[in-house]
PDB file of N, CA and C in Angstrom:
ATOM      1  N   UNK A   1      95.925  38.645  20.241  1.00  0.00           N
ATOM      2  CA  UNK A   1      95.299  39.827  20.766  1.00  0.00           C
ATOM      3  C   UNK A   1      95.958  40.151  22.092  1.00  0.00           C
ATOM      4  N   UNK A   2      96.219  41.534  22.139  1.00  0.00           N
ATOM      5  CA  UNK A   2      96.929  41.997  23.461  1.00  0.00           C
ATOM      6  C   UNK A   2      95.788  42.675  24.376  1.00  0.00           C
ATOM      7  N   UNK A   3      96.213  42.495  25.686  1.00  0.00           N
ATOM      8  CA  UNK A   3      94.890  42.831  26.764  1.00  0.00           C
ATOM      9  C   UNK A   3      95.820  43.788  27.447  1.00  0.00           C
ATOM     10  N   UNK A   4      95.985  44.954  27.715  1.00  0.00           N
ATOM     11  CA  UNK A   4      96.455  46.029  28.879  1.00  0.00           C
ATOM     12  C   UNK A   4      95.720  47.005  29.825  1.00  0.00           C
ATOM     13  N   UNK A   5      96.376  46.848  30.575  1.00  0.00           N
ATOM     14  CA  UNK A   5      95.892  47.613  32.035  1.00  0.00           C
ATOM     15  C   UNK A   5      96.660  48.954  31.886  1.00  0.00           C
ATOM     16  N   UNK A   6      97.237  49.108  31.558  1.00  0.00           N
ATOM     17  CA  UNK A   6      98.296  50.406  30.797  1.00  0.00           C
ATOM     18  C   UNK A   6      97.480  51.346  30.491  1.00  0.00           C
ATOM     19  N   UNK A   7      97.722  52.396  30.942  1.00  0.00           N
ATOM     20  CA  UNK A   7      96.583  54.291  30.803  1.00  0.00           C
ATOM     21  C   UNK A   7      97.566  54.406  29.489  1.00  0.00           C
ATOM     22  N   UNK A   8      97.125  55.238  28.493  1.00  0.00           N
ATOM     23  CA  UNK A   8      97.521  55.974  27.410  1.00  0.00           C
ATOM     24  C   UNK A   8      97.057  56.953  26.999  1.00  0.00           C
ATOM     25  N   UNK A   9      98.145  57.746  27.051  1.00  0.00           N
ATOM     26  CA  UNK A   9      97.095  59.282  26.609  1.00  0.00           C
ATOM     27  C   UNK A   9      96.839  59.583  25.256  1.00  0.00           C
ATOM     28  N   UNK A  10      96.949  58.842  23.722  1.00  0.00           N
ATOM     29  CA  UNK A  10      96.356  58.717  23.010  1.00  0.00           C
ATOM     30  C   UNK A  10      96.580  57.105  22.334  1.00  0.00           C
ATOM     31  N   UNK A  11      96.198  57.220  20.988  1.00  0.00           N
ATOM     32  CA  UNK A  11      96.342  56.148  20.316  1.00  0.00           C
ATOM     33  C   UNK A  11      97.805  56.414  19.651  1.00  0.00           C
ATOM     34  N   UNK A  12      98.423  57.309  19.488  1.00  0.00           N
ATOM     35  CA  UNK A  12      99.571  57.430  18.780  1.00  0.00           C
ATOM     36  C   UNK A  12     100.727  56.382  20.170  1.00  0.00           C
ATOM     37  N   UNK A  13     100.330  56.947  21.017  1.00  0.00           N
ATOM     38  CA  UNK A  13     101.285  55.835  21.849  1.00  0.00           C
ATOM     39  C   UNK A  13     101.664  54.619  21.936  1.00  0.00           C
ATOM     40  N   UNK A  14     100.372  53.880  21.826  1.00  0.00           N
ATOM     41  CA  UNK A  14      99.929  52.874  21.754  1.00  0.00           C
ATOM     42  C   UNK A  14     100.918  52.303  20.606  1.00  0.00           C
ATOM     43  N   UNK A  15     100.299  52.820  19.617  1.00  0.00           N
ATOM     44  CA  UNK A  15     101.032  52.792  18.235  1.00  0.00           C
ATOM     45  C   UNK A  15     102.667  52.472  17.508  1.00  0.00           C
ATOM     46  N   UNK A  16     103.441  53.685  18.796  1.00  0.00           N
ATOM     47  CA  UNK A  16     104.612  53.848  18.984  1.00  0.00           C
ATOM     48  C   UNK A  16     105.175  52.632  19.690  1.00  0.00           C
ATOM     49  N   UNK A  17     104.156  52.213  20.393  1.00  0.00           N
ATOM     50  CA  UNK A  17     104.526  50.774  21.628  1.00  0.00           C
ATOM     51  C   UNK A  17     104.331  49.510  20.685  1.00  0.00           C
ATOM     52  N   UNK A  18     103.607  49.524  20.382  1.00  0.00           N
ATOM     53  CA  UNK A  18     103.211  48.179  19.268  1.00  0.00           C
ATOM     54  C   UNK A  18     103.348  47.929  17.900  1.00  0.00           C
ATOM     55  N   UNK A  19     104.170  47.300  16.955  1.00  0.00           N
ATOM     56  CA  UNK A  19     104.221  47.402  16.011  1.00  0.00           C
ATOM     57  C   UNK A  19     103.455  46.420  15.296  1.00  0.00           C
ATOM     58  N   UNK A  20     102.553  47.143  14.133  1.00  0.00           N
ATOM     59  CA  UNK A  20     101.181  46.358  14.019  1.00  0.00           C
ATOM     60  C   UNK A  20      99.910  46.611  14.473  1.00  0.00           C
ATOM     61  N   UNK A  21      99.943  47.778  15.709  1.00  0.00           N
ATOM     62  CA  UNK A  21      99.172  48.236  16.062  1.00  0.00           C
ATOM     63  C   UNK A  21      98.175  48.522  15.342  1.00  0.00           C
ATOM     64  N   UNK A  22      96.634  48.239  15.141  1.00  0.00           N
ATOM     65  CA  UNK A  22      95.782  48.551  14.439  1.00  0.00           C
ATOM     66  C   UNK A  22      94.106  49.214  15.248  1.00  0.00           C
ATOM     67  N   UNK A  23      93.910  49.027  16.516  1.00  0.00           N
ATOM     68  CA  UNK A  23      93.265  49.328  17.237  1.00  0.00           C
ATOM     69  C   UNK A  23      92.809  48.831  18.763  1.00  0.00           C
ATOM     70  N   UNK A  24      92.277  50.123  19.235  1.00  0.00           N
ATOM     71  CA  UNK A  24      92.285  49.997  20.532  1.00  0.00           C
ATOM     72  C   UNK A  24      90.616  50.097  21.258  1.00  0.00           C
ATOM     73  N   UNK A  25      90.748  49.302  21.918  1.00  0.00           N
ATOM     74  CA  UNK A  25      89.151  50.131  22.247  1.00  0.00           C
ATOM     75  C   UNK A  25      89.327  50.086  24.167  1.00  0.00           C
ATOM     76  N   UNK A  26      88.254  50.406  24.082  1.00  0.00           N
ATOM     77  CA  UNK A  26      88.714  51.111  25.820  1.00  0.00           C
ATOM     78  C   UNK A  26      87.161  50.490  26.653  1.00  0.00           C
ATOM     79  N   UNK A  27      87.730  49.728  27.453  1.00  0.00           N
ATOM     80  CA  UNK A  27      86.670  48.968  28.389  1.00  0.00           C
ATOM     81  C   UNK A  27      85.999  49.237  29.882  1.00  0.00           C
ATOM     82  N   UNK A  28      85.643  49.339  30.840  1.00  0.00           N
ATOM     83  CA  UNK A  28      84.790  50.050  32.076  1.00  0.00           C
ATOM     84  C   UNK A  28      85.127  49.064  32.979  1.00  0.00           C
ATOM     85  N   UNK A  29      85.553  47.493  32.284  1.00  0.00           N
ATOM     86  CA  UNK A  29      85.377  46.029  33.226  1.00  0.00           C
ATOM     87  C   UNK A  29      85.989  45.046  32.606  1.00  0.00           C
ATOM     88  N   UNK A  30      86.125  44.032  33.338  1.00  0.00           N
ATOM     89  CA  UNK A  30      86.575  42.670  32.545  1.00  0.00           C
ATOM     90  C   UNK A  30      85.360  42.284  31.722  1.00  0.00           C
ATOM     91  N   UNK A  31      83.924  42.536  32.794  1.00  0.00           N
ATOM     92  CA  UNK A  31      82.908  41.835  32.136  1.00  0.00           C
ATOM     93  C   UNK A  31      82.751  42.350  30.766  1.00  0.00           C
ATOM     94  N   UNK A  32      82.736  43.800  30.312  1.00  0.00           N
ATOM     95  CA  UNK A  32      82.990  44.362  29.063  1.00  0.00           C
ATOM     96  C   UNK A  32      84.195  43.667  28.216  1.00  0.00           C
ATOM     97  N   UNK A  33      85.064  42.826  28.643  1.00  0.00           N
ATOM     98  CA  UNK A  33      85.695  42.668  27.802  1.00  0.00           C
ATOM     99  C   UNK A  33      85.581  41.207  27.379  1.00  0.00           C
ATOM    100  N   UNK A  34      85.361  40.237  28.331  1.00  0.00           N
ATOM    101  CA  UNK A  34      84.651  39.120  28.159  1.00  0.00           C
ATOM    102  C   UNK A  34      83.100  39.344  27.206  1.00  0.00           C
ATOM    103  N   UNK A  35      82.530  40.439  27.484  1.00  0.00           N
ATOM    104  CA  UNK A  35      81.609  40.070  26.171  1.00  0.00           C
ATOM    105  C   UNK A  35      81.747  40.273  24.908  1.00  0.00           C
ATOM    106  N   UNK A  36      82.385  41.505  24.709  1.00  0.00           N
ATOM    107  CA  UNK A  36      83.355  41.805  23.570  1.00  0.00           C
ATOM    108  C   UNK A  36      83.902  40.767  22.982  1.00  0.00           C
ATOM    109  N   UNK A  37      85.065  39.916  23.701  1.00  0.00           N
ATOM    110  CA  UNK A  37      85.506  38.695  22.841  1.00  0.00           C
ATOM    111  C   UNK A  37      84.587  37.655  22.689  1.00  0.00           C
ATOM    112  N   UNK A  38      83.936  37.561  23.605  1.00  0.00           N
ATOM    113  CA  UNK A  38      83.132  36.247  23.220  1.00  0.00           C
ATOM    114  C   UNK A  38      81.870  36.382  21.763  1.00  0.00           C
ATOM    115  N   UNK A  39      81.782  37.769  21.755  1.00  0.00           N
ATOM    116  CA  UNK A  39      81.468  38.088  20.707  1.00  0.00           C
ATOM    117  C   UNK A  39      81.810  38.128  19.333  1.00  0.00           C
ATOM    118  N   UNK A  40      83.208  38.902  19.381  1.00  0.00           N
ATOM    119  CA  UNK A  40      83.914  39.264  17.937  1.00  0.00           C
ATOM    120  C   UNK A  40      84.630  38.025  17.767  1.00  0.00           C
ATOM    121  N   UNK A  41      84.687  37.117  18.773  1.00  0.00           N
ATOM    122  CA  UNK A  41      85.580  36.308  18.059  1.00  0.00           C
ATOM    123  C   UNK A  41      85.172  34.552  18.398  1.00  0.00           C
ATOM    124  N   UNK A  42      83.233  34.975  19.069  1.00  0.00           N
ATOM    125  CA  UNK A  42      82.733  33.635  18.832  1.00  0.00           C
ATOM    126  C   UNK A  42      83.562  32.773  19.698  1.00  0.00           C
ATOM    127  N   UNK A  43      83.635  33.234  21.026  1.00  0.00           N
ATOM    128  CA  UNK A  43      83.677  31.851  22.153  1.00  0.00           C
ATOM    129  C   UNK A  43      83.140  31.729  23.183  1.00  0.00           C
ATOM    130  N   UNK A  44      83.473  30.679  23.704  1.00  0.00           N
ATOM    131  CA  UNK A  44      81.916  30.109  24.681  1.00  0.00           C
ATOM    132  C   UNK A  44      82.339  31.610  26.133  1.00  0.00           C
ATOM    133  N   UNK A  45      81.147  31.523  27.083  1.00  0.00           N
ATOM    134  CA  UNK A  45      81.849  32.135  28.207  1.00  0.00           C
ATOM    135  C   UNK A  45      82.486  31.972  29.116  1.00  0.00           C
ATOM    136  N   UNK A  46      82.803  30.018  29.083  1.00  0.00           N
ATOM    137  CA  UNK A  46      83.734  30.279  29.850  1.00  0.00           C
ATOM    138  C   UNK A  46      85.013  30.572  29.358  1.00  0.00           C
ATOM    139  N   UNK A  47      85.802  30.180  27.988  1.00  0.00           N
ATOM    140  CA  UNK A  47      86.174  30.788  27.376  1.00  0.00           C
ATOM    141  C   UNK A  47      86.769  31.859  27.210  1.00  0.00           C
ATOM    142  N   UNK A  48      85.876  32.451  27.252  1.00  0.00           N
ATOM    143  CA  UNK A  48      86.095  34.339  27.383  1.00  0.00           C
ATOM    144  C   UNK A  48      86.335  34.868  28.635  1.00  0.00           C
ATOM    145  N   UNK A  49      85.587  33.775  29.986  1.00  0.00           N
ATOM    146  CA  UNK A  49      86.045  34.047  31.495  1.00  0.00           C
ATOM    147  C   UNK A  49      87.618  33.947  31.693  1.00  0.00           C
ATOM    148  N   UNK A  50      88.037  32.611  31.079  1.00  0.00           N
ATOM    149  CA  UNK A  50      89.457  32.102  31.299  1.00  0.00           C
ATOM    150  C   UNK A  50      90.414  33.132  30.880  1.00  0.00           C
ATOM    151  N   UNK A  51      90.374  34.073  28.954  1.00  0.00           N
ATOM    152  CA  UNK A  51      91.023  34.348  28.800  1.00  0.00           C
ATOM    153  C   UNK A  51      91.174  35.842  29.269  1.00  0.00           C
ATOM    154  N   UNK A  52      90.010  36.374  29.807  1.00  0.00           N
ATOM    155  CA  UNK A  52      90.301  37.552  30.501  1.00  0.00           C
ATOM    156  C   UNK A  52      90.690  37.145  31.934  1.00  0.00           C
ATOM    157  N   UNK A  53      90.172  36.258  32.390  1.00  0.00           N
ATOM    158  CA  UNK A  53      90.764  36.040  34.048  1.00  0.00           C
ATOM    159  C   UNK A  53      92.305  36.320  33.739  1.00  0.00           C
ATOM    160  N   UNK A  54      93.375  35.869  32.772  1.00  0.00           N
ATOM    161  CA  UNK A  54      94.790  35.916  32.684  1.00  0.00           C
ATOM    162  C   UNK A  54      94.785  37.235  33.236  1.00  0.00           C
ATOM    163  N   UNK A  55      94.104  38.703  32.730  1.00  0.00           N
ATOM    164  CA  UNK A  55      94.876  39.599  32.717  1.00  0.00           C
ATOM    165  C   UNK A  55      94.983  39.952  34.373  1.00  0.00           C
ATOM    166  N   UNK A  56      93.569  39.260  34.835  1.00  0.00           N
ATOM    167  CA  UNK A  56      93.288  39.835  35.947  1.00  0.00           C
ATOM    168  C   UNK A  56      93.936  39.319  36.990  1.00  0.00           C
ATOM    169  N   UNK A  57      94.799  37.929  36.720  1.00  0.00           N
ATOM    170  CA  UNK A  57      95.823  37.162  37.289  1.00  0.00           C
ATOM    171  C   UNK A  57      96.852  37.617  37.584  1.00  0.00           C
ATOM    172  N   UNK A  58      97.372  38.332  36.711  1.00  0.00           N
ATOM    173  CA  UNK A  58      98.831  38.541  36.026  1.00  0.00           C
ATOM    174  C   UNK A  58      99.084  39.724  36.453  1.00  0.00           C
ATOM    175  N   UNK A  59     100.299  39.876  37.057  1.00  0.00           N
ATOM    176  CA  UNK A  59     101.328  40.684  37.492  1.00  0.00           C
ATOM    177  C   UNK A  59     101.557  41.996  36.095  1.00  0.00           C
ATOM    178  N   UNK A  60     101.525  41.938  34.977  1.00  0.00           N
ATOM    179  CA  UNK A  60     101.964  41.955  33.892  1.00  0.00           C
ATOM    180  C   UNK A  60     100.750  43.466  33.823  1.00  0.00           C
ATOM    181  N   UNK A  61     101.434  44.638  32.890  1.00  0.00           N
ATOM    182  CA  UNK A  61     100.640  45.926  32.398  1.00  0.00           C
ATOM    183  C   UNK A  61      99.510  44.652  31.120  1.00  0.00           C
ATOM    184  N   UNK A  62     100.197  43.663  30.559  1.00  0.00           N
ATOM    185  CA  UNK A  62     100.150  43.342  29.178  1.00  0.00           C
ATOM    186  C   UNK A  62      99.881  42.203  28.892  1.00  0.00           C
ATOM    187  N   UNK A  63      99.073  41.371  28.513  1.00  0.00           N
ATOM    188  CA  UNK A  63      99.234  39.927  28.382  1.00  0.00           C
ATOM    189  C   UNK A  63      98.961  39.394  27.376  1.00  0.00           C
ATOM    190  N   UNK A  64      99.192  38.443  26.315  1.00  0.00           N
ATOM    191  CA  UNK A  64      98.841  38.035  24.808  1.00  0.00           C
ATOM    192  C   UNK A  64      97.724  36.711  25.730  1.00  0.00           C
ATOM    193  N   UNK A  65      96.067  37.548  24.883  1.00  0.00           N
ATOM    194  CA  UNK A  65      94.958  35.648  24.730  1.00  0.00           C
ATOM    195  C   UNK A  65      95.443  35.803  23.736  1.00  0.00           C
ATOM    196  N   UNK A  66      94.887  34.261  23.842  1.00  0.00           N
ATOM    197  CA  UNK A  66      94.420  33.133  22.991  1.00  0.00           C
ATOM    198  C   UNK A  66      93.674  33.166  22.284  1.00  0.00           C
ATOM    199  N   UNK A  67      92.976  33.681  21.113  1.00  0.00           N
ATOM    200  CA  UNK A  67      92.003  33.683  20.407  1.00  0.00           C
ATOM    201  C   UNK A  67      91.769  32.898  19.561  1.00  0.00           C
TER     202      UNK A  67
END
């Protein structure tokens, strides 16, 4: 799963950028996104703290978790 900080002005971009691309959803917070995964993909919170802390670490538009 890819995490970006990257603005896009639609999904066709996205699309064009990623091959495999299958969807995007659009978040307000980390905390939105930490519950999101810890949800859809059933892990603990800290878990879900660690693998969103990366993005919020990282130098990077882009970062591949761990799921």
């Amino acid at each position: 799963m890819l995490l970006s900080r990257k603005a896009y002005g639609n999904w066709r971009e996205i699309q064009d950028e990623y091959e495999g691309y299958m969807a995007s959803l659009d978040f307000e917070s980390l905390k939105e996104i930490e519950e999101y995964i810890k949800l859809d993909y059933k892990l603990s919170t800290d878990q879900a703290k660690n693998e969103v802390g990366k993005l919020n670490d990282s130098s990077n538009e882009t970062i591949e978790i761990l799921i």
